[in-house]
N, C-alpha and C. Protein backbone atom coordinates (compact mmCIF):
# COMPACT_ATOMS: atom_id res chain seq x y z
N UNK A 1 -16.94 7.40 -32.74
CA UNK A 1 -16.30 7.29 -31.43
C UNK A 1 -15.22 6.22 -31.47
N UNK A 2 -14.08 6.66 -31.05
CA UNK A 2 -12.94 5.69 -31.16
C UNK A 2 -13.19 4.69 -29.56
N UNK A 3 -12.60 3.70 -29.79
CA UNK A 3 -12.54 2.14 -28.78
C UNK A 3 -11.46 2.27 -28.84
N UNK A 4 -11.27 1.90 -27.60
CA UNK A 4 -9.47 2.05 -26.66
C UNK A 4 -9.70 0.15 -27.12
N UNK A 5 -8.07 -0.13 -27.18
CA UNK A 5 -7.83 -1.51 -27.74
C UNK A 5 -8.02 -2.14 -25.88
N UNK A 6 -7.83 -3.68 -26.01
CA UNK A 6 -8.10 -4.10 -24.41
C UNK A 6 -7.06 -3.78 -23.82
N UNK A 7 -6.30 -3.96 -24.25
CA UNK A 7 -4.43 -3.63 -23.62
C UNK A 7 -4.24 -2.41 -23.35
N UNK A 8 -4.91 -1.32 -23.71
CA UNK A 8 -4.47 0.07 -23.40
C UNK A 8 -4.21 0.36 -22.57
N UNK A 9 -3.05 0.80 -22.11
CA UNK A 9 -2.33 0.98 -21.18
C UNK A 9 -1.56 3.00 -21.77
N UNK A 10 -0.53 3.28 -20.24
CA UNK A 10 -0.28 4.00 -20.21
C UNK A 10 0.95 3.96 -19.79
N UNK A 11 2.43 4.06 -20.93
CA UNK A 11 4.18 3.94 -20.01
C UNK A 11 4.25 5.86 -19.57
N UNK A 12 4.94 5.79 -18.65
CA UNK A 12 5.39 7.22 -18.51
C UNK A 12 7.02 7.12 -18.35
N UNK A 13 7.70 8.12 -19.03
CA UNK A 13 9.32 8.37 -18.90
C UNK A 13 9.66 9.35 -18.51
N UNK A 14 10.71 9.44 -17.46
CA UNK A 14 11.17 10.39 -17.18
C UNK A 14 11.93 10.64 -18.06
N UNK A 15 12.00 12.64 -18.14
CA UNK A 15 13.03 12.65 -19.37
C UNK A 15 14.02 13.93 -18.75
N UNK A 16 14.88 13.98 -19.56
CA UNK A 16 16.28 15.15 -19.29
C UNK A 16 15.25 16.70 -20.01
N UNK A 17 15.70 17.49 -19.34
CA UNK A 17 15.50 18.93 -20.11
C UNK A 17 16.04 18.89 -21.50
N UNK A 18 16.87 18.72 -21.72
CA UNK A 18 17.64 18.83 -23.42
C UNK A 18 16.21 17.91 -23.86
N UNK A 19 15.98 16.62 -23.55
CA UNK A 19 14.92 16.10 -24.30
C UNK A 19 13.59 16.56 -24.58
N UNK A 20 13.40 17.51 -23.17
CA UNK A 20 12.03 17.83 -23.85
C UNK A 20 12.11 19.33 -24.99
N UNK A 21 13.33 19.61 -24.63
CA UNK A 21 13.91 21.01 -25.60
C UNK A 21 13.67 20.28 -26.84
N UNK A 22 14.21 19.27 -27.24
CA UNK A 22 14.20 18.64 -28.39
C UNK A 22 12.83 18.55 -29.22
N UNK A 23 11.64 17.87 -28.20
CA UNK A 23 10.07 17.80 -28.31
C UNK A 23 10.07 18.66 -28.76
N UNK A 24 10.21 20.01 -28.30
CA UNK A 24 9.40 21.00 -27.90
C UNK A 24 9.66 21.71 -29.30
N UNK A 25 11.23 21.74 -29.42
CA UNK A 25 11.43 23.11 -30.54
C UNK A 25 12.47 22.71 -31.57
N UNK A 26 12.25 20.99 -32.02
CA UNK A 26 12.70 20.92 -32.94
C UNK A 26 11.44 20.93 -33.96
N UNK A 27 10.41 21.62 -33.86
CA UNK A 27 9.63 21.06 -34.88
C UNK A 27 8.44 20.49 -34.42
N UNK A 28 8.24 19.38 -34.98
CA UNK A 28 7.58 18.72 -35.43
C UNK A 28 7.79 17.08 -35.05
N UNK A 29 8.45 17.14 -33.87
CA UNK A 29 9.04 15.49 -33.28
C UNK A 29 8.01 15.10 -32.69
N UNK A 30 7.03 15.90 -31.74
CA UNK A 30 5.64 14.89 -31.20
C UNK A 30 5.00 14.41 -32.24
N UNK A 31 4.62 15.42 -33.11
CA UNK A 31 3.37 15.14 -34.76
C UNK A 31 4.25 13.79 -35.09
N UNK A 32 5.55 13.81 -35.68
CA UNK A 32 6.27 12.58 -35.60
C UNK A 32 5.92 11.48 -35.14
N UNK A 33 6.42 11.52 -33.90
CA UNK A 33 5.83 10.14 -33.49
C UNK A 33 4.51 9.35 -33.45
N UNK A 34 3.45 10.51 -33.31
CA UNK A 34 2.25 10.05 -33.21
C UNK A 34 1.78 9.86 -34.93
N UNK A 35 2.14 10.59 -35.89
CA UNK A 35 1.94 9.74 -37.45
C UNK A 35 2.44 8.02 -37.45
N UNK A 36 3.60 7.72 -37.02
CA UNK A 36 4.47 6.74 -37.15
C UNK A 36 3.88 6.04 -36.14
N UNK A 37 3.68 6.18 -34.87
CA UNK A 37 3.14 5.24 -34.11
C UNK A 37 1.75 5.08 -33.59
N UNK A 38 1.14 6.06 -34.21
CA UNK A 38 -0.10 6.41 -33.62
C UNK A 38 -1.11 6.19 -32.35
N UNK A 39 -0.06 7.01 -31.07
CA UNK A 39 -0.23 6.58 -29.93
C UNK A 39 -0.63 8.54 -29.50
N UNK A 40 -1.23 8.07 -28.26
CA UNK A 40 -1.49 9.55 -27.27
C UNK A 40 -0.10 9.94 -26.79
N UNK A 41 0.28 11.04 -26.80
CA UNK A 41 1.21 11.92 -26.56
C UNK A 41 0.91 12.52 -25.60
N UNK A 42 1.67 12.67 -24.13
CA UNK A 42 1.30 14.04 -23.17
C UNK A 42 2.60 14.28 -22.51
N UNK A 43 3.16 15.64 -22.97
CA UNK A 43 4.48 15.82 -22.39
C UNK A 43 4.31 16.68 -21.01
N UNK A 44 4.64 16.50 -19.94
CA UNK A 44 4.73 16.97 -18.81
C UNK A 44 5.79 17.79 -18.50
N UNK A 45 6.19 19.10 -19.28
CA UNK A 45 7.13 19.71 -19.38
C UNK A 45 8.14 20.25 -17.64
N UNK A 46 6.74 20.41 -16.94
CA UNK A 46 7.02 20.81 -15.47
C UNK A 46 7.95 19.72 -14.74
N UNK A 47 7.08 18.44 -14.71
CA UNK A 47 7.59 17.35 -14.14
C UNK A 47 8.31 16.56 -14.96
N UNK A 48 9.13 16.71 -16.12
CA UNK A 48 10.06 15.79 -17.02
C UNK A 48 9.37 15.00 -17.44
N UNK A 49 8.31 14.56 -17.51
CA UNK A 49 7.25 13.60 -17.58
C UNK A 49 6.86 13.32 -19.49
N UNK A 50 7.02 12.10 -19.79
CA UNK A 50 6.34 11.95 -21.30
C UNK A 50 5.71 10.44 -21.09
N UNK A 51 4.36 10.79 -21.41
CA UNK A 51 3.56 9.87 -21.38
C UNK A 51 2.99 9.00 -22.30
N UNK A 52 3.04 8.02 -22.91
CA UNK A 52 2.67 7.34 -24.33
C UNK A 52 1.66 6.81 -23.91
N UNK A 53 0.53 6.93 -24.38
CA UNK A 53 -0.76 6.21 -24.72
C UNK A 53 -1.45 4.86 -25.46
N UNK A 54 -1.47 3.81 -25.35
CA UNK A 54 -2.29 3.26 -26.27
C UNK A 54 -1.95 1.49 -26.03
N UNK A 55 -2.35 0.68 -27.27
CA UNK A 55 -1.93 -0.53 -26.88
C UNK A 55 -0.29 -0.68 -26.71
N UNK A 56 -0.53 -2.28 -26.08
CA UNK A 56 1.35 -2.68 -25.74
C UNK A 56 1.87 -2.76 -27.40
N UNK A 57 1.53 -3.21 -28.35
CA UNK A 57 2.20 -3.03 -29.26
C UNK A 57 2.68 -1.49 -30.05
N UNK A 58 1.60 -0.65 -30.13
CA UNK A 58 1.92 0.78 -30.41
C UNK A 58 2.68 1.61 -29.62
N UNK A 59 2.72 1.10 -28.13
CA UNK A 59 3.78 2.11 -27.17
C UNK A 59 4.74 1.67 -27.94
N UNK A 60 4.81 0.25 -27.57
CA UNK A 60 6.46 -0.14 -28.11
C UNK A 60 7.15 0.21 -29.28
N UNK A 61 6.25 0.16 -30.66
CA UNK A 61 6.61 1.09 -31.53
C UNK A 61 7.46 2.74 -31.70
N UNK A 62 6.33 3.23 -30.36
CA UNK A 62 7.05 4.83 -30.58
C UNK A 62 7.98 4.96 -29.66
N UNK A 63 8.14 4.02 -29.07
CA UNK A 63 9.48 4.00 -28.30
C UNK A 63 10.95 4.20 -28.47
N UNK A 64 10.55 2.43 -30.26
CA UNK A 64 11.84 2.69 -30.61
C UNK A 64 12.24 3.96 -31.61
């Protein structure tokens, strides 16, 4: 069973349509980020919505 770090928190971004086009159907850009930053991913395709998961240091990671 995984333990959420104490800091776990949750940023949400609004995003442009082209961006989530990008998520969506370039591939392999969510798997991406979450190898490299290893944070929760939840794209809210309806509401522009992308949600990063995890401690303040790992959001900030998949940010940049």
């Amino acid at each position: 069973r995984n333990r959420k770090p104490d800091d776990y928190g949750v940023d949400a971004t609004k995003i442009t349509d082209d961006d989530t086009a990008f998520i969506l159907a370039k591939g392999k850009t969510k798997e991406k980020i979450f190898w490299v930053s290893e944070v929760e991913i939840e794209l809210f395709e309806r509401d522009l919505i992308l949600e990063i998961r995890d401690s303040n240091v790992q959001r900030r990671r998949a940010k940049k």
